[in-house]
PDB file of N, CA and C in Angstrom:
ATOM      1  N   UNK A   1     -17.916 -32.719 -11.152  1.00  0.00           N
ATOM      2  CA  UNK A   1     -18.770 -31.727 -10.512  1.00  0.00           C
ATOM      3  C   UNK A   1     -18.889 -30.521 -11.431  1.00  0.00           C
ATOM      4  N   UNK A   2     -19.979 -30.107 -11.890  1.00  0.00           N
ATOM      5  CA  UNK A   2     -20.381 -29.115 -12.678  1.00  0.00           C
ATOM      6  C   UNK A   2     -20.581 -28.069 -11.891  1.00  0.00           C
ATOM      7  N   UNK A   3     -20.355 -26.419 -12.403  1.00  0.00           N
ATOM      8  CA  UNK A   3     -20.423 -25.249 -11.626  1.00  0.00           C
ATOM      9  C   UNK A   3     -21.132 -24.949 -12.748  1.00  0.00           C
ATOM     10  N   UNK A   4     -22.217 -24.188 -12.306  1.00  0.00           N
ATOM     11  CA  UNK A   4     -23.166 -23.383 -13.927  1.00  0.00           C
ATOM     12  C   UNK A   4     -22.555 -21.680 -13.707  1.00  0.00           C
ATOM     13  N   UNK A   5     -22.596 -21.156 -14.204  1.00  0.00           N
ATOM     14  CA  UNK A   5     -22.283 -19.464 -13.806  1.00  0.00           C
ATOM     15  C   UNK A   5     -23.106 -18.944 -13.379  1.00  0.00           C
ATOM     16  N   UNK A   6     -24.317 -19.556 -13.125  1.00  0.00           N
ATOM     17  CA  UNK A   6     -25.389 -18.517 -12.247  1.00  0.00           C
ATOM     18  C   UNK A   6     -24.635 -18.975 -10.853  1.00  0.00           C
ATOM     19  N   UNK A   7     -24.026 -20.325 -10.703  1.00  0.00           N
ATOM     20  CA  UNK A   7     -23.804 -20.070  -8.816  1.00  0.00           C
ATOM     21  C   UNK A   7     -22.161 -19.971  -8.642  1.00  0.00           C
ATOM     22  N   UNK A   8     -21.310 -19.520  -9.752  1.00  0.00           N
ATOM     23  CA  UNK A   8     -20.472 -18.901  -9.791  1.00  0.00           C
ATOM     24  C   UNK A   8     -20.049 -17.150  -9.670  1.00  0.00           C
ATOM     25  N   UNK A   9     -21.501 -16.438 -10.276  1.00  0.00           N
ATOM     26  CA  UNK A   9     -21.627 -15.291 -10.248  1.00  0.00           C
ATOM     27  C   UNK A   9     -21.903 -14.793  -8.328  1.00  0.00           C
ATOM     28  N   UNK A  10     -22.330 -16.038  -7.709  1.00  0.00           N
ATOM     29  CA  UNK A  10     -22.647 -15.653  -6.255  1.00  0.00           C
ATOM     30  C   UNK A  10     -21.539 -15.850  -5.511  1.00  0.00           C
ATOM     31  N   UNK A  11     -20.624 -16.443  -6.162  1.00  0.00           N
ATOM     32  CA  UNK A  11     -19.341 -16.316  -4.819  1.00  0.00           C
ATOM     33  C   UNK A  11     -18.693 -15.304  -4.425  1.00  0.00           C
ATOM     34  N   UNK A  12     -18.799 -15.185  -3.330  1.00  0.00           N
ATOM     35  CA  UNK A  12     -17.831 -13.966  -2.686  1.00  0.00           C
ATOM     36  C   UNK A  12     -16.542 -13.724  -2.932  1.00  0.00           C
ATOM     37  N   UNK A  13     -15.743 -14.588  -2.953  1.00  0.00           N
ATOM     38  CA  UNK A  13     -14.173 -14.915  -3.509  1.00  0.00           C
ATOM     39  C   UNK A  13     -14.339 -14.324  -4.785  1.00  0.00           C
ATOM     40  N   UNK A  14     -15.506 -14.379  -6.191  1.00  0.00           N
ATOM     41  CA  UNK A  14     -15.087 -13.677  -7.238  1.00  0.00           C
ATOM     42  C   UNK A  14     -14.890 -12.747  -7.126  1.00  0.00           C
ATOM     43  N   UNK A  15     -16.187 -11.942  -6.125  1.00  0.00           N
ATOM     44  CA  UNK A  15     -16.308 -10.608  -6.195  1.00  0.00           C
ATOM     45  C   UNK A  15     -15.333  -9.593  -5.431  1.00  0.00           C
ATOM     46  N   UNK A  16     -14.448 -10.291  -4.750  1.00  0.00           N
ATOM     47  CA  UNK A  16     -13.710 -10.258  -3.847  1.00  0.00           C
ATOM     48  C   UNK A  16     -12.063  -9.895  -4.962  1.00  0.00           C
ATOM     49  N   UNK A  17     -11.973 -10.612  -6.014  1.00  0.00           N
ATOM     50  CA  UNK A  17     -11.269 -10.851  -6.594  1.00  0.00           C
ATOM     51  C   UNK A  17     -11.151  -9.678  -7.565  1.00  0.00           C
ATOM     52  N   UNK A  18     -12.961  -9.960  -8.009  1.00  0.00           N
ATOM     53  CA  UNK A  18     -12.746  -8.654  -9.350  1.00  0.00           C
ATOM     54  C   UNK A  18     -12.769  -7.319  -8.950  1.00  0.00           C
ATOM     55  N   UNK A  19     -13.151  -7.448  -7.467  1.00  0.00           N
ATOM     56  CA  UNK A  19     -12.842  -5.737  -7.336  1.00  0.00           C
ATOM     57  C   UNK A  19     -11.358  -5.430  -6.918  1.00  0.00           C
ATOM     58  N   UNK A  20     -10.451  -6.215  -6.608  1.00  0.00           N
ATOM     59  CA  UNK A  20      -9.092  -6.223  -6.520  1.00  0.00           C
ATOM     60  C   UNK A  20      -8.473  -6.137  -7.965  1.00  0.00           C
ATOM     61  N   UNK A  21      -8.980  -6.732  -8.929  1.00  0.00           N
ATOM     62  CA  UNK A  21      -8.207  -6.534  -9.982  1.00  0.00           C
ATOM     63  C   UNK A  21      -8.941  -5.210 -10.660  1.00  0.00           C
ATOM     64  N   UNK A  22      -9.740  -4.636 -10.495  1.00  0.00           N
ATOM     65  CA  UNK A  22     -10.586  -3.609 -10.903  1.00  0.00           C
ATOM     66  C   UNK A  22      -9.189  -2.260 -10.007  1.00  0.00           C
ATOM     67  N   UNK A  23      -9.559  -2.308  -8.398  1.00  0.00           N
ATOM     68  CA  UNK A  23      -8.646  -1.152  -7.889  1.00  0.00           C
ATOM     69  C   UNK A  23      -7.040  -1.373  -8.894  1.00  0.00           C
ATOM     70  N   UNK A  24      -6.564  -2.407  -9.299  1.00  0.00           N
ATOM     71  CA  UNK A  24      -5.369  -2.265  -9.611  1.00  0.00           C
ATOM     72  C   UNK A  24      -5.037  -1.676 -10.891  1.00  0.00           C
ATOM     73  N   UNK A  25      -6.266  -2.259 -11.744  1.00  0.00           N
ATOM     74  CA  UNK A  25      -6.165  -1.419 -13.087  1.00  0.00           C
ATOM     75  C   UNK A  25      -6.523   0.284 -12.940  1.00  0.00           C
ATOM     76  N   UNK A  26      -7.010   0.573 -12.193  1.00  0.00           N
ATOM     77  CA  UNK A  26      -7.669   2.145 -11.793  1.00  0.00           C
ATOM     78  C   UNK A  26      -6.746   2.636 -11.731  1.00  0.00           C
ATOM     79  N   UNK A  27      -6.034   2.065 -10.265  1.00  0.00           N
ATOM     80  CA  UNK A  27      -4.665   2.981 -10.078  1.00  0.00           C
ATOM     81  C   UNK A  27      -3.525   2.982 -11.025  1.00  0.00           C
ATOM     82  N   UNK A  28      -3.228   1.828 -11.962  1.00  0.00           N
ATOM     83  CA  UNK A  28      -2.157   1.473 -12.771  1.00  0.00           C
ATOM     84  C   UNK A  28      -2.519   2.720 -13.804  1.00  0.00           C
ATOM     85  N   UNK A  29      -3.856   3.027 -14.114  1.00  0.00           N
ATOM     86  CA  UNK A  29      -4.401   4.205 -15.493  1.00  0.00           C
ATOM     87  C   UNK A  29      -4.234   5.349 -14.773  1.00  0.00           C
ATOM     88  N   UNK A  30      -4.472   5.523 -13.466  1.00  0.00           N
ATOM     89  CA  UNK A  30      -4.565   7.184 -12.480  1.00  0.00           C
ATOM     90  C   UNK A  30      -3.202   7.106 -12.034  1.00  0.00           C
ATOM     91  N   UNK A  31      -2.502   6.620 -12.076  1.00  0.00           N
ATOM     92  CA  UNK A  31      -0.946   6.747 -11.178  1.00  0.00           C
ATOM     93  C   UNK A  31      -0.388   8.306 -12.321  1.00  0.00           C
ATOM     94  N   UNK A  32       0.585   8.797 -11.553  1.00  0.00           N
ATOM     95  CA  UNK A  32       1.782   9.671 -12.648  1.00  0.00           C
ATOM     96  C   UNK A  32       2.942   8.964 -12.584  1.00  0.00           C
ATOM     97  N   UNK A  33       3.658   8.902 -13.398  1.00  0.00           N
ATOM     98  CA  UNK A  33       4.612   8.523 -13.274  1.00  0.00           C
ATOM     99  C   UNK A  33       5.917   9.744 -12.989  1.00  0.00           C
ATOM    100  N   UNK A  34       6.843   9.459 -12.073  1.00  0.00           N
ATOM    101  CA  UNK A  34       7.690  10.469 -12.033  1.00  0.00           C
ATOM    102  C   UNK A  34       8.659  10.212 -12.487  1.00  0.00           C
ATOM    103  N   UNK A  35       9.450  11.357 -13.906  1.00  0.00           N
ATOM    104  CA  UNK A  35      10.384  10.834 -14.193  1.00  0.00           C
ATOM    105  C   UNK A  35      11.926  11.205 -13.970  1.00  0.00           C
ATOM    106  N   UNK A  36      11.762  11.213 -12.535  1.00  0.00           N
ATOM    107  CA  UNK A  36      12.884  11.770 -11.624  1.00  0.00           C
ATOM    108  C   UNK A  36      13.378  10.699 -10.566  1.00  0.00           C
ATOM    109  N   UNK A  37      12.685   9.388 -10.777  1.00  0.00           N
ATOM    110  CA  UNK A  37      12.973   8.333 -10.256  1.00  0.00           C
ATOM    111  C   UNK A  37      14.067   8.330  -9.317  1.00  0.00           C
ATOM    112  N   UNK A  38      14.580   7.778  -8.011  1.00  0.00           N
ATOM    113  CA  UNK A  38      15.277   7.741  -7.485  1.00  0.00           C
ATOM    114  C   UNK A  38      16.505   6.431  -8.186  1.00  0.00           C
ATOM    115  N   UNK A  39      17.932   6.512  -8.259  1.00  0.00           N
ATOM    116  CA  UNK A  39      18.792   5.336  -8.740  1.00  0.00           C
ATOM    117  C   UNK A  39      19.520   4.938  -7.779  1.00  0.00           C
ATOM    118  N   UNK A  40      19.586   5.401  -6.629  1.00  0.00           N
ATOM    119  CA  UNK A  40      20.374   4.964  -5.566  1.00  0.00           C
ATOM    120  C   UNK A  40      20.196   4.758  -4.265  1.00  0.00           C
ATOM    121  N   UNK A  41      19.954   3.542  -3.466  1.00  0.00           N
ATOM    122  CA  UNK A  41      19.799   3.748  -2.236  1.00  0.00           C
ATOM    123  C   UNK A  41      20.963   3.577  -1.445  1.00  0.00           C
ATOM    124  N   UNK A  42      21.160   4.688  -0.557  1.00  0.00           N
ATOM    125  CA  UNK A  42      22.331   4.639   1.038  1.00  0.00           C
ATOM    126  C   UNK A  42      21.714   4.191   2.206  1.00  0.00           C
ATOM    127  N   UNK A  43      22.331   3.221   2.423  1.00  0.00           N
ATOM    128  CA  UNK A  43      21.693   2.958   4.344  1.00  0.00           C
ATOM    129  C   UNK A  43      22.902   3.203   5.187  1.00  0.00           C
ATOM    130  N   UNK A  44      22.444   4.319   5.751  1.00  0.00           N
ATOM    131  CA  UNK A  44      23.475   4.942   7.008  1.00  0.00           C
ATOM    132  C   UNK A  44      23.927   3.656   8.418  1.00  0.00           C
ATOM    133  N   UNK A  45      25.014   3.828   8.718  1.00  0.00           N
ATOM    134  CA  UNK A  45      25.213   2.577   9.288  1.00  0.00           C
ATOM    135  C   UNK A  45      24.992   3.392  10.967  1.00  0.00           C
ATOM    136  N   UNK A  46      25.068   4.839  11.163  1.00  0.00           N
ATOM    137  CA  UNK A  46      24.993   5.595  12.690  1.00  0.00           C
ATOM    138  C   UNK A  46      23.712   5.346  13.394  1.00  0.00           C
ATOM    139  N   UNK A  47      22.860   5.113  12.606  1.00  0.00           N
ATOM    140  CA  UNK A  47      21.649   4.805  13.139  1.00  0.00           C
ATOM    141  C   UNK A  47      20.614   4.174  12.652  1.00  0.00           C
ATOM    142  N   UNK A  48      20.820   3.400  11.664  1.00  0.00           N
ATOM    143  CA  UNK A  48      20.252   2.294  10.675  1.00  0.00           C
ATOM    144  C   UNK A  48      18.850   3.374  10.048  1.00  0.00           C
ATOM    145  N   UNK A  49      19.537   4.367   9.898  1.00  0.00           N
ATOM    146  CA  UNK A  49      18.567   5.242   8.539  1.00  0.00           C
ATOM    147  C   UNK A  49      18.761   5.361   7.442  1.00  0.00           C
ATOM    148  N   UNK A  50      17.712   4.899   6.961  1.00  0.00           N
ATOM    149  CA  UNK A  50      17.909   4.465   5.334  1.00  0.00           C
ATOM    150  C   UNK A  50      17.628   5.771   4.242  1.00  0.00           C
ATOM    151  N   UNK A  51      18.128   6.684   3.495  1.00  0.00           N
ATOM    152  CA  UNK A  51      18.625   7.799   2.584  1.00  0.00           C
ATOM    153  C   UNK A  51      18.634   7.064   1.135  1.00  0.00           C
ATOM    154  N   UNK A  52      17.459   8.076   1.015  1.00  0.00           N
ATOM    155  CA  UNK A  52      17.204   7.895  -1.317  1.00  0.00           C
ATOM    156  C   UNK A  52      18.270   9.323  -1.781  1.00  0.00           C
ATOM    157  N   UNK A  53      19.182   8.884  -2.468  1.00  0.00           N
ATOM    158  CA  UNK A  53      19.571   9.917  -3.466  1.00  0.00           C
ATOM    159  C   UNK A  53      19.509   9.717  -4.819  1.00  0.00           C
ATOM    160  N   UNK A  54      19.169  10.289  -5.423  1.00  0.00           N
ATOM    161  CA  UNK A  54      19.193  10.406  -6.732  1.00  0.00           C
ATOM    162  C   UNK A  54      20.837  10.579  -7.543  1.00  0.00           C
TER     163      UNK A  54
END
């Protein structure tokens, strides 16, 4: 079964696809990075609340 790219260019699933990989590269170039990163997580056992310390 042959697909030509003119009725490949009409599927919804591509377009569906390339604008998902489009938002990811956007945000991956617009993100900041913080370099204060958190290294430790505590999960409190009094009330199952979970605490980032650095």
């Amino acid at each position: 079964m042959k697909i030509s790219i003119k009725h490949l260019w009409r599927e919804p699933l591509l377009h569906f696809l390339l604008i998902g990989v489009a938002l990811f590269v956007f945000y991956d170039l617009t993100r900041e990075v913080s370099s204060e990163a958190p290294n430790r997580i505590v999960v409190n056992s009094g009330h199952g609340l979970l605490t980032v310390k650095a």
